[in-house]
Protein backbone atom coordinates (compact mmCIF):
# COMPACT_ATOMS: atom_id res chain seq x y z
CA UNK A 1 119.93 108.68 113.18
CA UNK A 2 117.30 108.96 110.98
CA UNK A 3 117.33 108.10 107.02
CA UNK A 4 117.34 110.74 104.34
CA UNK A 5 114.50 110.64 102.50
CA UNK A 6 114.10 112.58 99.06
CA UNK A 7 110.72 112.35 97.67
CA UNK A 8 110.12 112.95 93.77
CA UNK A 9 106.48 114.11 92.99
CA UNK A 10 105.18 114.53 89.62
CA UNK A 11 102.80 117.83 88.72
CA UNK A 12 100.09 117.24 85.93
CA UNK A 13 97.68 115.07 87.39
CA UNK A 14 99.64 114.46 90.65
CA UNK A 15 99.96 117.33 92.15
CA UNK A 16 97.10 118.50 89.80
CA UNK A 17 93.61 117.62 89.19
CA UNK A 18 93.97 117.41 86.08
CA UNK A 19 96.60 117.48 82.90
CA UNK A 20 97.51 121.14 82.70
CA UNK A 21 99.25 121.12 79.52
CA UNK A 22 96.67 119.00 77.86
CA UNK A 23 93.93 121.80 78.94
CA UNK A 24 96.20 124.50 77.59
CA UNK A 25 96.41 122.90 74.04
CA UNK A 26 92.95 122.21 74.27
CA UNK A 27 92.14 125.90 74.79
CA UNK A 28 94.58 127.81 72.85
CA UNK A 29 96.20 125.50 70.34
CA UNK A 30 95.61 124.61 66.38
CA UNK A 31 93.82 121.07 67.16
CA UNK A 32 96.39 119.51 65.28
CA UNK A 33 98.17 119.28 68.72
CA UNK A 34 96.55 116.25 68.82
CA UNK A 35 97.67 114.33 65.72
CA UNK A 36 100.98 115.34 66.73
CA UNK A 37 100.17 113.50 70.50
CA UNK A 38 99.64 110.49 68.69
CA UNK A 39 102.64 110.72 66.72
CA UNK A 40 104.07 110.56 70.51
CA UNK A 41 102.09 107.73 71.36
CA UNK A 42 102.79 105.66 68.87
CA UNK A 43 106.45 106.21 69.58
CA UNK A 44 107.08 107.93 65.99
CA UNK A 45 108.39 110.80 67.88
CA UNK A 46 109.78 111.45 71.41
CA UNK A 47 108.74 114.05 73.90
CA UNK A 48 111.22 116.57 72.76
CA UNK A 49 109.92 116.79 69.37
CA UNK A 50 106.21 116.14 70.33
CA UNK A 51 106.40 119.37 72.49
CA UNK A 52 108.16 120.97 70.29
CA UNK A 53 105.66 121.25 67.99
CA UNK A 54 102.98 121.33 69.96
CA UNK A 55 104.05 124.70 71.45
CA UNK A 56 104.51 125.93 68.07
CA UNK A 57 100.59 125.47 67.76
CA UNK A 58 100.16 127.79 70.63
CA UNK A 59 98.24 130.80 70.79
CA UNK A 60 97.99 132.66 73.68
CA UNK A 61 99.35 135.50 75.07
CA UNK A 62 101.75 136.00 78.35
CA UNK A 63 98.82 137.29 80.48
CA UNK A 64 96.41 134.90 79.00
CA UNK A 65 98.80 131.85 79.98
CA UNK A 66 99.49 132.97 83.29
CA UNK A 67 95.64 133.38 84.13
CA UNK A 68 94.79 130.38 82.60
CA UNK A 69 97.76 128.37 85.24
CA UNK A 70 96.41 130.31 87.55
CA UNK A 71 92.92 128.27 87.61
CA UNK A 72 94.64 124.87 87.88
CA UNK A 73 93.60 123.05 90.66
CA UNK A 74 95.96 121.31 93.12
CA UNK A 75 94.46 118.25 95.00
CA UNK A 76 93.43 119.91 98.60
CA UNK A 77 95.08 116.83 100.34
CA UNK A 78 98.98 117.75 98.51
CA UNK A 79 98.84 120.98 101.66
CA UNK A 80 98.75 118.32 104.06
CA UNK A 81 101.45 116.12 102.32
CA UNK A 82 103.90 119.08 102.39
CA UNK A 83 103.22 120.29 105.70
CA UNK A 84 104.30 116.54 106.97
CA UNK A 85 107.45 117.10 104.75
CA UNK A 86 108.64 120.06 106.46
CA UNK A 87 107.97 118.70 110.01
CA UNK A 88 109.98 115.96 109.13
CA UNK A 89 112.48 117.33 107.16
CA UNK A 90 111.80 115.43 104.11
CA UNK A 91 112.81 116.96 100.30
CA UNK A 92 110.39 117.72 97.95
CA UNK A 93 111.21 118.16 94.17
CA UNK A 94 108.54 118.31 91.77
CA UNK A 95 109.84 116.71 88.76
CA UNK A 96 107.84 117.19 85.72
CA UNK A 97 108.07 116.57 81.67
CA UNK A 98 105.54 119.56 81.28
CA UNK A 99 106.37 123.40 81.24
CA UNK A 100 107.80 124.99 84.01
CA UNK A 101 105.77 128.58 83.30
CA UNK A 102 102.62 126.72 84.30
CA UNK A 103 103.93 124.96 87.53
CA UNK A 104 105.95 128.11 88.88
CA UNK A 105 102.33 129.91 88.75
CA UNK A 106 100.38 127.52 90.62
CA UNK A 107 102.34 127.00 93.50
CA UNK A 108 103.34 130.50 93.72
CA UNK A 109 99.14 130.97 93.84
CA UNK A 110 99.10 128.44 96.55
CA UNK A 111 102.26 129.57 98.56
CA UNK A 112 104.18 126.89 98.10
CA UNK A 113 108.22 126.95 97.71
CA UNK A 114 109.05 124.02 96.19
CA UNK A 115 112.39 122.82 93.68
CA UNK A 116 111.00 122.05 90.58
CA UNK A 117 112.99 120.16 87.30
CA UNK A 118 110.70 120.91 84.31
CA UNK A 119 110.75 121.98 80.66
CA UNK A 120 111.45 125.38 80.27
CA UNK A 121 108.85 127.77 78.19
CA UNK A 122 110.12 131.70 77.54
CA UNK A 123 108.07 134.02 75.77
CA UNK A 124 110.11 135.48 73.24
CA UNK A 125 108.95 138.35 71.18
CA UNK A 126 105.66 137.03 69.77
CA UNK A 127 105.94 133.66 69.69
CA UNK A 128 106.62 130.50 72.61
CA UNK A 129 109.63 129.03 73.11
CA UNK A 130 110.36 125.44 74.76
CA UNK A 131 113.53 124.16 75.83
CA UNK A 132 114.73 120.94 77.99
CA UNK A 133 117.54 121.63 80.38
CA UNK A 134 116.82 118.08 81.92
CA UNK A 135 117.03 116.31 78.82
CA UNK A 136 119.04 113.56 78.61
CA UNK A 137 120.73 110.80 75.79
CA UNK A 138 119.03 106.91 76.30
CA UNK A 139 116.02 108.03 78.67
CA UNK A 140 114.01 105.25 79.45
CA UNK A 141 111.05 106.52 78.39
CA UNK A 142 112.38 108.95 75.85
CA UNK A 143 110.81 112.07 77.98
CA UNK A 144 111.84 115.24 77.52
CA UNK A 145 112.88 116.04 81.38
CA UNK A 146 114.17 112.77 81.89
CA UNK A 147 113.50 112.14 85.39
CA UNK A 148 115.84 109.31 86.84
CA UNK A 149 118.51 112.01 87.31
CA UNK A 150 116.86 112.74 90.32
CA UNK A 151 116.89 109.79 92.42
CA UNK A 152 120.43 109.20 92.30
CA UNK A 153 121.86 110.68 95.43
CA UNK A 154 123.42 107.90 97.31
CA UNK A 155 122.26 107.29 100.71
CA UNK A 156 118.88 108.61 100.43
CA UNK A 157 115.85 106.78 100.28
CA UNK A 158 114.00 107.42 97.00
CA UNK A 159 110.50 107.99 96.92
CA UNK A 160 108.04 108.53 93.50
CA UNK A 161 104.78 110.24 93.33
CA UNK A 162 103.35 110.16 90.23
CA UNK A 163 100.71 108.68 87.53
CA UNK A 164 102.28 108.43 83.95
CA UNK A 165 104.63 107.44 80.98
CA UNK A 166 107.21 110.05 82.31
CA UNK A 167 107.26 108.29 85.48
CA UNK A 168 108.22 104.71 84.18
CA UNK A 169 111.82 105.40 84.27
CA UNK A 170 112.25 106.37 87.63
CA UNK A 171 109.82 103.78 89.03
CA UNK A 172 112.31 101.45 88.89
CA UNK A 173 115.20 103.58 90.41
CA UNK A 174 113.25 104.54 93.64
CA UNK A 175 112.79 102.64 97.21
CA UNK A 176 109.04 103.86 97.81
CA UNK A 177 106.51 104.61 94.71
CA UNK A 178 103.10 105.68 95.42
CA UNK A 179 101.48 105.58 91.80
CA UNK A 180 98.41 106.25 90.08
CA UNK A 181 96.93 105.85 86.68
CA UNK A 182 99.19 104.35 83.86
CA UNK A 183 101.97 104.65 86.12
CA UNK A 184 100.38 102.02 88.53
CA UNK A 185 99.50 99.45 86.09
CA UNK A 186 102.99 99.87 84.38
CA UNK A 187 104.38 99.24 88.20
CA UNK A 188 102.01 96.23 88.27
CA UNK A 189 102.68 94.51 84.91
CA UNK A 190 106.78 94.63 85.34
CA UNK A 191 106.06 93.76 89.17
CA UNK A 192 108.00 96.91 90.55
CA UNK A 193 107.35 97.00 94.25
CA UNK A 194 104.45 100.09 94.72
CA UNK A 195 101.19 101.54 96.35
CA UNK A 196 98.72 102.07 94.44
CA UNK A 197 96.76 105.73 95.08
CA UNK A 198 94.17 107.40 93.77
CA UNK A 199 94.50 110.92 95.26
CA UNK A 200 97.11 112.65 97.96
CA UNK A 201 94.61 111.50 100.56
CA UNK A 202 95.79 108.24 100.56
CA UNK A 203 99.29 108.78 99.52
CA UNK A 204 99.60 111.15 103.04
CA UNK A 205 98.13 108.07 104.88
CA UNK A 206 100.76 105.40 103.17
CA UNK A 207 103.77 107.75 103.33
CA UNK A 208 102.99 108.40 107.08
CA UNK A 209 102.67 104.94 107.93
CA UNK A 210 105.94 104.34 105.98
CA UNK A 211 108.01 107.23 107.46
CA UNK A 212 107.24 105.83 111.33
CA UNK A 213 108.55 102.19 110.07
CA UNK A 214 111.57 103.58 108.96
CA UNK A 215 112.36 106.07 111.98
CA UNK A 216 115.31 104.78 113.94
């Protein structure tokens, strides 16, 4: 019988070419955004409050922020990761500590149905509103969408995807991480069992390769 496998895949600069909420401040937010990012990053603040008021220094419309998700760019080689998913019957959640607004548009735009565990941004009126269904008291890493309570299922292997701080927690909860950026060297430095990836081209090739081990 073959092993469940549940695979946990992270969306700005993952799944993405780049940070999409990071662009979106840049574009249509007071630049104080940023003074209140390194509030973050100095741990002053946690993610809750650091988005928090960095949506409140948001200007942009509804049709505005929908065309602007609708130019992120997905890393061509994350087609061929899902398509091996659904031949092999392997879950998919995208877990993210970004906004959900952005992610539902760009896989809608690439025809993808996928779960997807994210901060939750309503237009209400005239103004943006955030809010964190997935929050959760004594996250590891203090994120907003805290996003260990997704890898634990019991018998199901656990695998990460992903490239940053909101990934730390989870690193350490999963059976497989393939990891990029900070969220490699962080795996590195605490000597959590990982790949390390630069792109979906080589996490398809390492997944693969682990998928036939595991077949029984």
């Amino acid at each position: 019988m073959q092993q469940k496998i549940h695979v946990s895949v992270d969306f700005d600069g993952t799944i993405t070419l780049q940070d999409s909420t990071k662009r979106l401040f840049d574009r249509y937010a007071d630049p104080t955004w940023m003074d209140v990012e390194r509030l973050w990053e100095a741990g002053s603040i946690n993610a809750r409050e650091c988005l928090s008021r960095q949506i409140a220094l948001l200007r942009v419309s509804p049709r505005e922020y929908d065309e602007f998700a609708a130019s992120i760019e997905i890393d061509p080689a994350f087609y061929d990761f899902i398509k091996f998913c659904e031949r092999a019957n392997i879950a998919v959640t995208v877990v993210s500590d970004g906004l959900d607004r952005t992610i539902d548009v760009v896989l809608k735009r690439a025809g993808l149905k996928l779960k997807v565990h994210a901060n939750r941004l309503e237009w209400r009126k005239d103004r943006w509103h955030v809010s964190f269904p997935g929050a959760r008291e004594g996250c590891g890493t203090y994120s907003a969408n805290c996003k260990c309570q997704f890898a634990e299922t019991k018998d199901v292997m656990q695998v990460l995807i992903g490239d940053g701080r909101s990934d730390f927690c989870i690193a350490g909860k999963c059976d497989l991480v393939l990891a990029k950026g900070s969220l490699a060297d962080y795996c590195r430095e605490r000597l959590i069992n990982h790949f390390p990836i630069s792109n979906f081209g080589n996490a398809n090739q390492l997944f693969a390769k682990t998928f036939e081990m595991i077949k029984v």
